[in-house]
Protein backbone atom coordinates (compact mmCIF):
# COMPACT_ATOMS: atom_id res chain seq x y z
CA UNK A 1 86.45 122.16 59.23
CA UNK A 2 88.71 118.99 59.42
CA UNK A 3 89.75 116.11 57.78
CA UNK A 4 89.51 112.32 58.93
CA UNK A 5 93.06 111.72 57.10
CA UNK A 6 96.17 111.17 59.58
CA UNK A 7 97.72 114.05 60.52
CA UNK A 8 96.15 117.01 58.20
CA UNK A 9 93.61 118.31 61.29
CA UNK A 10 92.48 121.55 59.55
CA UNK A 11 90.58 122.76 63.08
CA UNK A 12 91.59 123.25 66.35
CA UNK A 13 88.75 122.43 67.92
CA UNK A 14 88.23 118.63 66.79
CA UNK A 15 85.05 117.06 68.08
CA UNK A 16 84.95 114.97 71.13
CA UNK A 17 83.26 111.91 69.53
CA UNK A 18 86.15 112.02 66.72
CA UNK A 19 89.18 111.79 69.64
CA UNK A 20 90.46 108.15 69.48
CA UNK A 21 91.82 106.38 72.78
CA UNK A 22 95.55 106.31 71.30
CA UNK A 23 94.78 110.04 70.92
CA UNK A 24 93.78 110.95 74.01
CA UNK A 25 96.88 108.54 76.23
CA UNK A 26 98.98 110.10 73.71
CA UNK A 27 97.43 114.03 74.83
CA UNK A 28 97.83 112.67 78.28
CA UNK A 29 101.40 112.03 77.97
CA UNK A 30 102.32 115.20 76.59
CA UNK A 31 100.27 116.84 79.73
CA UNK A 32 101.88 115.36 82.60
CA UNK A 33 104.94 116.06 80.26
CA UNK A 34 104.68 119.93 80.91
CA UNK A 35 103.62 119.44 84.54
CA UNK A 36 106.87 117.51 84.84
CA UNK A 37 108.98 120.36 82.93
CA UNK A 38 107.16 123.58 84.93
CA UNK A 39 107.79 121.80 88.41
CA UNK A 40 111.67 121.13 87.47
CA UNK A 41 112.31 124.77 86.65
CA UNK A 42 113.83 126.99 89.50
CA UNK A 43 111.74 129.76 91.15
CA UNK A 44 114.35 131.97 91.64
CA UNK A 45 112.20 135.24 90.78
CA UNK A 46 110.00 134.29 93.92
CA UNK A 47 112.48 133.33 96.02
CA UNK A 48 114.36 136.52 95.54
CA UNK A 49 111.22 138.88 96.02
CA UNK A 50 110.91 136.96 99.07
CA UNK A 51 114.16 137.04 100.68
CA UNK A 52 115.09 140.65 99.65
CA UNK A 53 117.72 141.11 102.40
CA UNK A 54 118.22 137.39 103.69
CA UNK A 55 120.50 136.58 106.30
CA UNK A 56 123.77 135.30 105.56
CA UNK A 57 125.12 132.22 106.30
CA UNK A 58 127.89 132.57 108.85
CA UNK A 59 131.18 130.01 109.06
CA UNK A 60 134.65 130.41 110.60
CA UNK A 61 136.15 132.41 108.31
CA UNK A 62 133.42 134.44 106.89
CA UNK A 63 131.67 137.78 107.71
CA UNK A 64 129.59 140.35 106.07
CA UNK A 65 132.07 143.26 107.41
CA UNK A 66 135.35 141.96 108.03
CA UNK A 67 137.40 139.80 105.97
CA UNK A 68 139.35 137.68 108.08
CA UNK A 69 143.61 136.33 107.49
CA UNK A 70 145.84 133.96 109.57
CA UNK A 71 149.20 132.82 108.79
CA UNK A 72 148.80 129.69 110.91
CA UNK A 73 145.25 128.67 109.75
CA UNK A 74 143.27 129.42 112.76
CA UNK A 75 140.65 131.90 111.67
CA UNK A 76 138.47 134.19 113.30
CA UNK A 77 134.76 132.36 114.16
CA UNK A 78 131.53 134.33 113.45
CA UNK A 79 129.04 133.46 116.23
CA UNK A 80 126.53 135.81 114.78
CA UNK A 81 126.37 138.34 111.94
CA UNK A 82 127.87 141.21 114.84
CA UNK A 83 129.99 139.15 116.98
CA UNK A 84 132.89 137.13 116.60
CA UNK A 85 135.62 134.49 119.13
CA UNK A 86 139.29 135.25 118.01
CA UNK A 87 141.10 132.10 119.56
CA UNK A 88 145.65 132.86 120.30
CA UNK A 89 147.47 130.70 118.25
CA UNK A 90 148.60 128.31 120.62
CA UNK A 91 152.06 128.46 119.11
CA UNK A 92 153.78 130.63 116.87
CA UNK A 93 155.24 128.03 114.17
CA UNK A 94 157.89 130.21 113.83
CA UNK A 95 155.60 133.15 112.63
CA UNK A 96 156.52 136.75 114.36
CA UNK A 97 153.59 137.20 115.17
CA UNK A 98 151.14 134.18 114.87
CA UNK A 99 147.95 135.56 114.24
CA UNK A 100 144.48 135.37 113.83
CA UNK A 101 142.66 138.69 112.38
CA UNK A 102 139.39 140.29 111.04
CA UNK A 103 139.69 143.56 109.51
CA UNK A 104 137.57 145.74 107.13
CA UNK A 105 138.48 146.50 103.90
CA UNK A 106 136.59 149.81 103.64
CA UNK A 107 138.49 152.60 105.72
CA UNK A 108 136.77 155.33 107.04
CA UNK A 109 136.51 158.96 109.28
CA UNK A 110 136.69 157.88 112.74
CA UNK A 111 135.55 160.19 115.05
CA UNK A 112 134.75 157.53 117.24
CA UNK A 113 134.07 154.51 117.41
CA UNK A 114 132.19 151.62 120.01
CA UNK A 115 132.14 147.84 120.82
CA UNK A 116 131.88 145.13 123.53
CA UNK A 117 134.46 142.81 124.08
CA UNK A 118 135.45 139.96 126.73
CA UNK A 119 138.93 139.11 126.85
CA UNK A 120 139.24 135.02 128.03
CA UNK A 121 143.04 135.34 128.73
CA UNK A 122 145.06 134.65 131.80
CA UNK A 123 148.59 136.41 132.53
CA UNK A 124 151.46 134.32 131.64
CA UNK A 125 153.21 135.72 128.29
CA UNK A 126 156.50 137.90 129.08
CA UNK A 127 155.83 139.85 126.10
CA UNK A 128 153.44 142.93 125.28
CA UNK A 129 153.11 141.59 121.71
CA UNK A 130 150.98 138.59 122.85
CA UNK A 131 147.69 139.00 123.59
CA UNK A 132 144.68 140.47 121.69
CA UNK A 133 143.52 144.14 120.45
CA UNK A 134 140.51 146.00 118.65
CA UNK A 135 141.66 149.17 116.79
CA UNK A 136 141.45 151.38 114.22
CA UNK A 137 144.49 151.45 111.64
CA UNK A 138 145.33 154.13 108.50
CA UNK A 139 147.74 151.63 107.96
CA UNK A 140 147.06 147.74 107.08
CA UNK A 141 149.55 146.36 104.78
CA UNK A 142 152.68 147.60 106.95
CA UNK A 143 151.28 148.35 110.46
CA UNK A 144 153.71 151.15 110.95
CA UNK A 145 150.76 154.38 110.36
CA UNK A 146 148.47 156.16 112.80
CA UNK A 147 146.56 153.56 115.03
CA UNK A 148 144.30 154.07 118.35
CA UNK A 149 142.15 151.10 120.12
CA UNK A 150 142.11 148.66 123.27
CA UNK A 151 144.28 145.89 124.19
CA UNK A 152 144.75 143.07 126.56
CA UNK A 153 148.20 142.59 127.22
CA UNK A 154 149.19 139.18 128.28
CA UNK A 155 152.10 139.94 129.76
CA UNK A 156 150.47 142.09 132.45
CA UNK A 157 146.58 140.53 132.48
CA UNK A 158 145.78 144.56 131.89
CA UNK A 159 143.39 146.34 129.43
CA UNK A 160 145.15 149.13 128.21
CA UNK A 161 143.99 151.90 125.85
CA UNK A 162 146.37 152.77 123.17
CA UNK A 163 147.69 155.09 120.42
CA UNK A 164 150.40 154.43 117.87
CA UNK A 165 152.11 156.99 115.23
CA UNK A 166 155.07 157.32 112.75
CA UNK A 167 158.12 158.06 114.56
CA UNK A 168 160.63 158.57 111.45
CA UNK A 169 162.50 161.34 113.60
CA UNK A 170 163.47 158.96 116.05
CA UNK A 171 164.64 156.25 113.42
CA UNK A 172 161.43 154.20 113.88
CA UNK A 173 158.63 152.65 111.82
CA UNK A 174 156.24 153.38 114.94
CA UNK A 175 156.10 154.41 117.93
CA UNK A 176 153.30 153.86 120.66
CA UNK A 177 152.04 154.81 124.07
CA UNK A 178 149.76 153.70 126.45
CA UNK A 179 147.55 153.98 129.33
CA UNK A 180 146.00 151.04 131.67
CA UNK A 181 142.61 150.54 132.13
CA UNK A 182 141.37 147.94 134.44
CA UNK A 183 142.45 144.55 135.31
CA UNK A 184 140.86 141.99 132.98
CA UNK A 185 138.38 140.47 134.80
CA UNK A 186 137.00 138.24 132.07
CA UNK A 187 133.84 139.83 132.05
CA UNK A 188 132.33 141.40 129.03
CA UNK A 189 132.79 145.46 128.98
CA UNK A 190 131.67 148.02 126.61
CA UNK A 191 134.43 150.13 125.50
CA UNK A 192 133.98 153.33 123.44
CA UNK A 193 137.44 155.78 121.91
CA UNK A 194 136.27 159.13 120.88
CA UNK A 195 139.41 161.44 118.97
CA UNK A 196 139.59 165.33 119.18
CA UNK A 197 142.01 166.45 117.41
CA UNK A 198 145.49 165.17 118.93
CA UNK A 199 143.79 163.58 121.61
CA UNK A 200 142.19 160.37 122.16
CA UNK A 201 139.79 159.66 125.25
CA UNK A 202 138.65 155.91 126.92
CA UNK A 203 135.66 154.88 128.13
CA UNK A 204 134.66 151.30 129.80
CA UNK A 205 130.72 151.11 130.60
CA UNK A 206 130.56 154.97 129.93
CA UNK A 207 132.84 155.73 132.57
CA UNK A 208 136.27 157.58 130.99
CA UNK A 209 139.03 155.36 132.17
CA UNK A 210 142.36 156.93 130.19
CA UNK A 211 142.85 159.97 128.24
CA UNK A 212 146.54 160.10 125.82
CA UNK A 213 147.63 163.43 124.20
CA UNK A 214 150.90 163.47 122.46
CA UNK A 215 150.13 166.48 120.23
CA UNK A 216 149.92 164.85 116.94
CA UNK A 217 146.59 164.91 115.07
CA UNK A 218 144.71 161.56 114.87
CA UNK A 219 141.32 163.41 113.73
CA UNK A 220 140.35 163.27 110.27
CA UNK A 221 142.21 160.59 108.78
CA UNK A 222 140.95 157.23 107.14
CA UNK A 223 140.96 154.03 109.20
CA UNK A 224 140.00 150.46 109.20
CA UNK A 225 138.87 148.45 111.84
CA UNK A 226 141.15 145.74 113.08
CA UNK A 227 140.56 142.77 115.53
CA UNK A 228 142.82 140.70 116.22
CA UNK A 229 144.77 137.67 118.60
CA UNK A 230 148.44 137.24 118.22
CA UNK A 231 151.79 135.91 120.06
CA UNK A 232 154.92 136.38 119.07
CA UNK A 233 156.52 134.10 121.91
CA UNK A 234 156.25 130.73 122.86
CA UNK A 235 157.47 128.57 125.86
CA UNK A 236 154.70 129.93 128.62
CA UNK A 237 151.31 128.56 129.86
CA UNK A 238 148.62 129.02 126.88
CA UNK A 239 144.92 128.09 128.22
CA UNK A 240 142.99 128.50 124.94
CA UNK A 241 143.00 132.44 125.75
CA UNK A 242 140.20 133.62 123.27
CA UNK A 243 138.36 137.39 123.06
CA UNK A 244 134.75 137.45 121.67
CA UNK A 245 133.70 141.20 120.02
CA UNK A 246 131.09 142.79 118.48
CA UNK A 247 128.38 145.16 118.34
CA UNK A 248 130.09 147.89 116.66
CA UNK A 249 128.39 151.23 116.17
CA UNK A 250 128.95 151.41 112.77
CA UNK A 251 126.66 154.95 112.42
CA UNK A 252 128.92 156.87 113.83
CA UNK A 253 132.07 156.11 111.01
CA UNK A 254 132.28 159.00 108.75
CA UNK A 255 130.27 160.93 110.58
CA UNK A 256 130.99 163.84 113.46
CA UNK A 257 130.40 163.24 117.06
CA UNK A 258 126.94 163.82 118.32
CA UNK A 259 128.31 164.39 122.09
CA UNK A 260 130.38 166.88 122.81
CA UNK A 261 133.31 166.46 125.61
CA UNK A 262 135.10 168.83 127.42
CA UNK A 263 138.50 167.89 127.74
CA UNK A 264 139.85 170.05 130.06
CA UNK A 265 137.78 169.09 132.59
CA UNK A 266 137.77 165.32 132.08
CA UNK A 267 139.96 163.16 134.20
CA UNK A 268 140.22 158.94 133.91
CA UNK A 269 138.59 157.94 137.19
């Protein structure tokens, strides 16, 4: 039933023939009301169903793995979500080292550990501390703990594997050694460390290259990854050196090695 009187409809379904034109414009406004309202909301729901896992956008600065630091504002630049440039500072600004890092903030077992890399640098530097390095680190707020990785010394234009360790007996923070590689020849390589034990084996394109045993255990500790460009001198040549790294194997962190290697008979070609 209804009612003729304004306002006091007592049906819902009022006859068509009843339905004034003031009625119905004012029905029609109230319609395109709640189209107006349901468009403006945000579909996030759908938009997260269909982007699950979606790609990140990467900026200088920025990674999915690696946070990234510089003390002289010149940050490391992700080219894609597994490679990154590192550009030298071209000047210290009185920093000891100026630097430029990425590093992980998750440490982990490293029985080994892989990556390519293409070191843009020409010699000219007269000190081992400038030039650029990927390597794992027990140690990142001092520096100073167990470390093994590669390096690209511009002092010598060399790509040197190398392994670093406390060395409080000898009244030092750290001490490290070393062991030459190739020549950098501005190409890029892929360079794999494996660790048994005390010692610590190269490779460059699968081939071993340098082998360092000092008789101190570097298996079984906790490391982060580190890359990094850095000079701690000024006064020489500086050609916008730059390294570019990335495709780390990051399946075999935490895990032991799959491929066994027999150390006594291995020797760096």
């Amino acid at each position: 039933m209804f009612t003729t009187k304004s306002g006091k409809f007592t049906s819902c379904l009022r006859p068509k023939s009843y339905a004034s034109k003031g009625m119905k414009k004012k029905w029609i406004f109230v319609l395109i009301a709640v189209l107006l309202i349901a468009v403006s909301i945000p579909t996030y729901v759908f938009a997260a169903e269909a982007n699950a896992t979606p790609a990140l956008a990467m900026v200088a600065g920025e990674s999915q793995v690696f946070d990234t630091y510089s003390n002289v504002g010149l940050y490391p630049e992700a080219l894609t979500t597994d490679s990154w440039k590192i550009t030298l500072p071209e000047e210290t600004r009185g920093y000891k080292p100026a630097t430029s890092r990425m590093y992980t903030n998750e440490k982990y077992i490293i029985n080994e550990f892989s990556f390519t890399a293409q070191f843009d640098s020409c010699k000219g530097s007269t000190s081992d501390w400038d030039g650029f390095a990927v390597f794992a680190a027990s140690d990142t707020d001092s520096y100073n703990g167990y470390e093994f990785g590669i390096r690209n010394s511009l002092r010598t234009a060399k790509v040197e594997g190398y392994i670093q360790f406390p060395d409080i007996k000898n009244g030092k923070k750290a001490a490290q050694k070393n062991v030459d590689l190739m020549v950098n020849d501005g190409l890029t390589h892929d360079y794999r460390v494996i660790i048994r034990g005390s010692t610590v084996v190269f490779f460059v394109d699968d081939v071993v290259k340098g082998i360092l045993d000092i008789d101190i255990q570097f298996e079984g500790k906790e490391y982060a990854i580190i890359a990094l460009g850095h000079r701690s001198t000024d006064g020489w040549a500086y050609s916008n050196e730059f390294m570019t790294v990335g495709n780390f194997d990051w399946q075999n962190l935490n895990t032991a090695l799959v491929e066994e290697v027999n150390l006594k008979n291995v020797k760096a070609s």
